[in-house]
N, C-alpha and C. Protein backbone atom coordinates (compact mmCIF):
# COMPACT_ATOMS: atom_id res chain seq x y z
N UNK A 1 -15.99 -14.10 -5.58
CA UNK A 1 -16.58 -13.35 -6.69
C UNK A 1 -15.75 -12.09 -6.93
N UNK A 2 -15.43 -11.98 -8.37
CA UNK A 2 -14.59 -10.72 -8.61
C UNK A 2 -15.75 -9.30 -8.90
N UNK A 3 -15.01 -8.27 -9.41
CA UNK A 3 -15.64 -7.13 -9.44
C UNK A 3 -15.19 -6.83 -10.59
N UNK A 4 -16.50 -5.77 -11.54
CA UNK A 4 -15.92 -5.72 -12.68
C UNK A 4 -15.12 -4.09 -12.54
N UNK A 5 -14.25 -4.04 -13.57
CA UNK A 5 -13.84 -2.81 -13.31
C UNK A 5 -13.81 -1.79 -14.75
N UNK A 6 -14.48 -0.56 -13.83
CA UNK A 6 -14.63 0.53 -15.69
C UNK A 6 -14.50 1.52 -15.01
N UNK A 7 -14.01 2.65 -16.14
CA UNK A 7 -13.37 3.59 -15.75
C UNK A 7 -14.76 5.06 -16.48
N UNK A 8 -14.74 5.90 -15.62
CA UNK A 8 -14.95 7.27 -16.01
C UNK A 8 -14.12 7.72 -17.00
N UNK A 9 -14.94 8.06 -18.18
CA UNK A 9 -14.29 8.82 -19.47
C UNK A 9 -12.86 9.65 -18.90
N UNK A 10 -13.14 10.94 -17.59
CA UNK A 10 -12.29 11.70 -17.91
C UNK A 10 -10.88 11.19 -16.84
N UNK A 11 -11.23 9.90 -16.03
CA UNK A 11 -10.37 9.10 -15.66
C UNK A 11 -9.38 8.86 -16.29
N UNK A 12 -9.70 7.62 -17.55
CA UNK A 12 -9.63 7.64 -18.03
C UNK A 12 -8.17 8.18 -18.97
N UNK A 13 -8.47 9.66 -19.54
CA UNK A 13 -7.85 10.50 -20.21
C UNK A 13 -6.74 10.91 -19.13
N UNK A 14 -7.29 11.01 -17.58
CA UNK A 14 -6.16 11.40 -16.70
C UNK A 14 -5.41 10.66 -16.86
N UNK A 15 -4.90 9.11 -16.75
CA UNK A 15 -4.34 8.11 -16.67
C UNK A 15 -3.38 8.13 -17.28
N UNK A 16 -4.11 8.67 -18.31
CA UNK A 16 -2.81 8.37 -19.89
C UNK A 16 -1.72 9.28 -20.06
N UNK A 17 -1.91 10.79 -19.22
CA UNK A 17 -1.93 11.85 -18.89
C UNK A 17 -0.61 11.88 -18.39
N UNK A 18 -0.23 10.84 -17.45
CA UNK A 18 0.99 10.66 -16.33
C UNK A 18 1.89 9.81 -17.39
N UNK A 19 3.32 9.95 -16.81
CA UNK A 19 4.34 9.45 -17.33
C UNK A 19 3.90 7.61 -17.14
N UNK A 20 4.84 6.94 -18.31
CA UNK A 20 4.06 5.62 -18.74
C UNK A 20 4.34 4.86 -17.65
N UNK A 21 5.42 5.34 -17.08
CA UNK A 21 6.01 4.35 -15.93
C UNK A 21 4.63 4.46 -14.63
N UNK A 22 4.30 5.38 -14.07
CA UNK A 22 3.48 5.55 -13.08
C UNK A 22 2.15 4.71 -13.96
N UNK A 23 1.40 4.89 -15.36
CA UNK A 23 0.36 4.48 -15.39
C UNK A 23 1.04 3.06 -15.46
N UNK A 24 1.68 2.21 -15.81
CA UNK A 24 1.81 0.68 -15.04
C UNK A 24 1.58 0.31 -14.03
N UNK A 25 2.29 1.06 -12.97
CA UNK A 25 2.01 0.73 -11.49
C UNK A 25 0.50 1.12 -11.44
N UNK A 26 0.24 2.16 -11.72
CA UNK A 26 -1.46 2.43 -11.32
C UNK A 26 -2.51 1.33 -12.08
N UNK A 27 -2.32 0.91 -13.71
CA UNK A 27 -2.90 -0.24 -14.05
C UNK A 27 -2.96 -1.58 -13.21
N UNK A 28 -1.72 -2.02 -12.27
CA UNK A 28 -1.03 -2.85 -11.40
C UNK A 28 -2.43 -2.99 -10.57
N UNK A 29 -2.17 -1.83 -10.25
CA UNK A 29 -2.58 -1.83 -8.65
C UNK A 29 -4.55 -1.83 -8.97
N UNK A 30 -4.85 -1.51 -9.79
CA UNK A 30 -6.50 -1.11 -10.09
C UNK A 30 -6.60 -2.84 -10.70
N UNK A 31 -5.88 -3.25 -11.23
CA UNK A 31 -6.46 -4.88 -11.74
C UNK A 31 -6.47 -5.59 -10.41
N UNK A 32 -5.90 -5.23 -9.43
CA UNK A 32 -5.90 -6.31 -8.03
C UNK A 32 -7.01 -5.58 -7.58
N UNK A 33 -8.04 -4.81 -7.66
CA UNK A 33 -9.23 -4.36 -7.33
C UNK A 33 -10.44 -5.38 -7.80
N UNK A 34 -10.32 -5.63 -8.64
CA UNK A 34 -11.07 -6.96 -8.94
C UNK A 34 -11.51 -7.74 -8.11
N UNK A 35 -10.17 -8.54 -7.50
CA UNK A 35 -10.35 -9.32 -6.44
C UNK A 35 -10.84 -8.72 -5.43
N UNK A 36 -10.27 -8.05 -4.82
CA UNK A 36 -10.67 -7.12 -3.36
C UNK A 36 -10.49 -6.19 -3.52
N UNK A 37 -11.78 -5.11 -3.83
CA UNK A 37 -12.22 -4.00 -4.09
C UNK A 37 -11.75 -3.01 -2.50
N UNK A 38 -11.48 -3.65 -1.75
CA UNK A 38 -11.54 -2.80 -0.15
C UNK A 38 -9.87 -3.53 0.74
N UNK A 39 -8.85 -3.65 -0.44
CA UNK A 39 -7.61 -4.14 -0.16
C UNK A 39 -6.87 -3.68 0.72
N UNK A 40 -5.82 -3.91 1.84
CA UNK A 40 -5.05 -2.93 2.36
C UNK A 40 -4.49 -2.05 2.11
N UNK A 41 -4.72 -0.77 3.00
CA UNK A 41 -4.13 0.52 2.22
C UNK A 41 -5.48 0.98 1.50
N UNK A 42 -6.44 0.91 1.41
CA UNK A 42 -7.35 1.86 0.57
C UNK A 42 -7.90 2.19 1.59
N UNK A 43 -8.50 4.13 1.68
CA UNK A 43 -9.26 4.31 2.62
C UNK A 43 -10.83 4.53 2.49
N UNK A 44 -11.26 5.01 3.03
CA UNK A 44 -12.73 5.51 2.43
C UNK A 44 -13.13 7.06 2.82
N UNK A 45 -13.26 7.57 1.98
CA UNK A 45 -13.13 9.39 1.93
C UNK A 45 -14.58 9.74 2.79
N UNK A 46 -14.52 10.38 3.43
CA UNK A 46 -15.17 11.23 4.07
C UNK A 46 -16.07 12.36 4.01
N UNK A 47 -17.87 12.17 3.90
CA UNK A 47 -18.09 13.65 3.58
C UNK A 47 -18.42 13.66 1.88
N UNK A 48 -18.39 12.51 0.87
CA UNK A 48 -18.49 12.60 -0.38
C UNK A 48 -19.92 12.54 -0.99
N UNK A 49 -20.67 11.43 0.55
CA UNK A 49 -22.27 11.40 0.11
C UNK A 49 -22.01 9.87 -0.84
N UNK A 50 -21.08 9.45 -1.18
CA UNK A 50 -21.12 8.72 -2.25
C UNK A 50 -20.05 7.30 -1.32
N UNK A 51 -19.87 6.30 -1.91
CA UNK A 51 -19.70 5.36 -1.27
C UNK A 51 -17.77 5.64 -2.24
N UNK A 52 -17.00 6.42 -1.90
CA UNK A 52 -15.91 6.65 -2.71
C UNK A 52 -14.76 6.33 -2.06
N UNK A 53 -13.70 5.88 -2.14
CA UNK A 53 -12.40 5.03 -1.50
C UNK A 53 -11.50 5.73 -2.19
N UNK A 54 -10.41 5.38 -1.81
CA UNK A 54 -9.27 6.30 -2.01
C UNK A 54 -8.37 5.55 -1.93
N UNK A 55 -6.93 5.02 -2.85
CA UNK A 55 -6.26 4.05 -3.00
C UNK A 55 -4.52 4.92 -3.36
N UNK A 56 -3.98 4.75 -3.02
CA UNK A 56 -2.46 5.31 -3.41
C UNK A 56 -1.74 4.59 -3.78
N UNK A 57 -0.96 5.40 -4.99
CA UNK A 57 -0.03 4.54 -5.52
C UNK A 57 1.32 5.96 -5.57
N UNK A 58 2.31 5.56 -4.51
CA UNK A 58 3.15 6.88 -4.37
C UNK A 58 2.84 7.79 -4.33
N UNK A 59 2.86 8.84 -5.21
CA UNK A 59 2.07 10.16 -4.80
C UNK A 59 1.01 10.52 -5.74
N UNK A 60 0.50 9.28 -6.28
CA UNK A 60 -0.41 9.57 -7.27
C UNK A 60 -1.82 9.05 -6.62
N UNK A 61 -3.16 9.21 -6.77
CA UNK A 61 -4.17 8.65 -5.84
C UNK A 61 -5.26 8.38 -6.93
N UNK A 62 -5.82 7.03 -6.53
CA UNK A 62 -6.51 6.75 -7.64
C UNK A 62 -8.30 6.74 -6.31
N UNK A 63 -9.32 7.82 -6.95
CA UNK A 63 -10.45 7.94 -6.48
C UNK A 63 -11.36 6.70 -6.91
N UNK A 64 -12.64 5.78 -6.06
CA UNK A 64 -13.33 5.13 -7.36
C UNK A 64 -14.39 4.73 -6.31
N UNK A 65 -15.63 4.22 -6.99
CA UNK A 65 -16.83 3.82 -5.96
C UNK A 65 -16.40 2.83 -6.35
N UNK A 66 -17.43 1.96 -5.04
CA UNK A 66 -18.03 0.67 -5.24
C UNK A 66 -19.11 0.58 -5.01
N UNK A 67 -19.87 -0.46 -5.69
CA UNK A 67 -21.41 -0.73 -6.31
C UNK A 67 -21.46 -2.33 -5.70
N UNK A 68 -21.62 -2.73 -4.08
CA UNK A 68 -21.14 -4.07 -3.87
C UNK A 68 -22.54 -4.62 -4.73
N UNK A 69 -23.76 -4.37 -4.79
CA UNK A 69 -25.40 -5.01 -5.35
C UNK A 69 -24.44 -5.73 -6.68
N UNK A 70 -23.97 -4.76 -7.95
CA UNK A 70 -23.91 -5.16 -9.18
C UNK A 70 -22.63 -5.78 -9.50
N UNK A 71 -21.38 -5.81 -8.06
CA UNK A 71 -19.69 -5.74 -8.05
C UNK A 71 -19.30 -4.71 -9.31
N UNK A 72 -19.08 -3.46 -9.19
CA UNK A 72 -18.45 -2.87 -9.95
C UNK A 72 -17.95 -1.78 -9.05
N UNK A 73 -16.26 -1.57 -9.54
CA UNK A 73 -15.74 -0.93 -9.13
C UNK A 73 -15.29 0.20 -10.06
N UNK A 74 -16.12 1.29 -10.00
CA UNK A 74 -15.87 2.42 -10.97
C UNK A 74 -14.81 3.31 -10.65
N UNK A 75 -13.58 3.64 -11.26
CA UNK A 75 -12.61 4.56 -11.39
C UNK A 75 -12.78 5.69 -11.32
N UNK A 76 -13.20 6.78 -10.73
CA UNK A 76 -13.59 8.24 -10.99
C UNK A 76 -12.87 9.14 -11.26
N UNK A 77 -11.26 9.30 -10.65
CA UNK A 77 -10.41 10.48 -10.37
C UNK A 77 -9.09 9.60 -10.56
N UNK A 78 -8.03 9.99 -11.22
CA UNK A 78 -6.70 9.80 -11.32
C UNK A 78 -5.59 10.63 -11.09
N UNK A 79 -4.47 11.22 -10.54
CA UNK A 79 -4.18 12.50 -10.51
C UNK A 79 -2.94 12.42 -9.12
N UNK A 80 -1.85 13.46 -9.28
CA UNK A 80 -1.37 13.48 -8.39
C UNK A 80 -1.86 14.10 -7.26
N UNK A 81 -0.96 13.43 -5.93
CA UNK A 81 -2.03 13.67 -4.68
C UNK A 81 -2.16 15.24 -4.57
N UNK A 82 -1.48 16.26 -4.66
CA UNK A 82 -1.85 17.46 -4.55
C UNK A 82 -2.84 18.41 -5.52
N UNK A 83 -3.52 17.23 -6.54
CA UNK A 83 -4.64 17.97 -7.42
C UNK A 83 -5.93 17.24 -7.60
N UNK A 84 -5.83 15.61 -7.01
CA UNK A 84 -6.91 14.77 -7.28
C UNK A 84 -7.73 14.92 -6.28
N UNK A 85 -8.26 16.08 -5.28
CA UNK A 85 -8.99 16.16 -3.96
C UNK A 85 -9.95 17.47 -4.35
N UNK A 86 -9.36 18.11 -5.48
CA UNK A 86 -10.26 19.08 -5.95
C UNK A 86 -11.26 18.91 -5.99
């Protein structure tokens, strides 16, 4: 069973935000979330209260829950790693 995947509005706007080359690889890498929402290499953040994972793509880090009841994997935070922890 896959997972659906949607993004937070201001996700989203981050995404588009980064040079076109990085949002490919980051589109890349968030469509293989589908399949396995909890893939190698994703961690799970610490301390958020919220069920939130943490996925890297070079130095860019893509934030997002998962909802295993409904399979949806929501996008929250997009951003390079030294501003997306804010």
């Amino acid at each position: 069973m896959s997972y659906t995947i949607s993004f937070k509005e201001t996700a989203r706007k981050e995404l588009y935000l980064l040079p076109d080359k990085i949002v490919q690889k980051i589109l890349d890498v968030i469509s293989e979330l589908a399949v396995n929402a909890r893939h190698v290499g994703v961690k799970k953040l610490k301390g958020k209260g919220e069920n939130l994972w943490r996925l890297r793509v070079g130095d860019y880090r893509v934030i997002y829950l998962i909802n295993d009841s409904i399979r949806i994997v929501n996008i929250r935070k997009i951003g390079h790693r030294r501003d997306v922890y804010d």
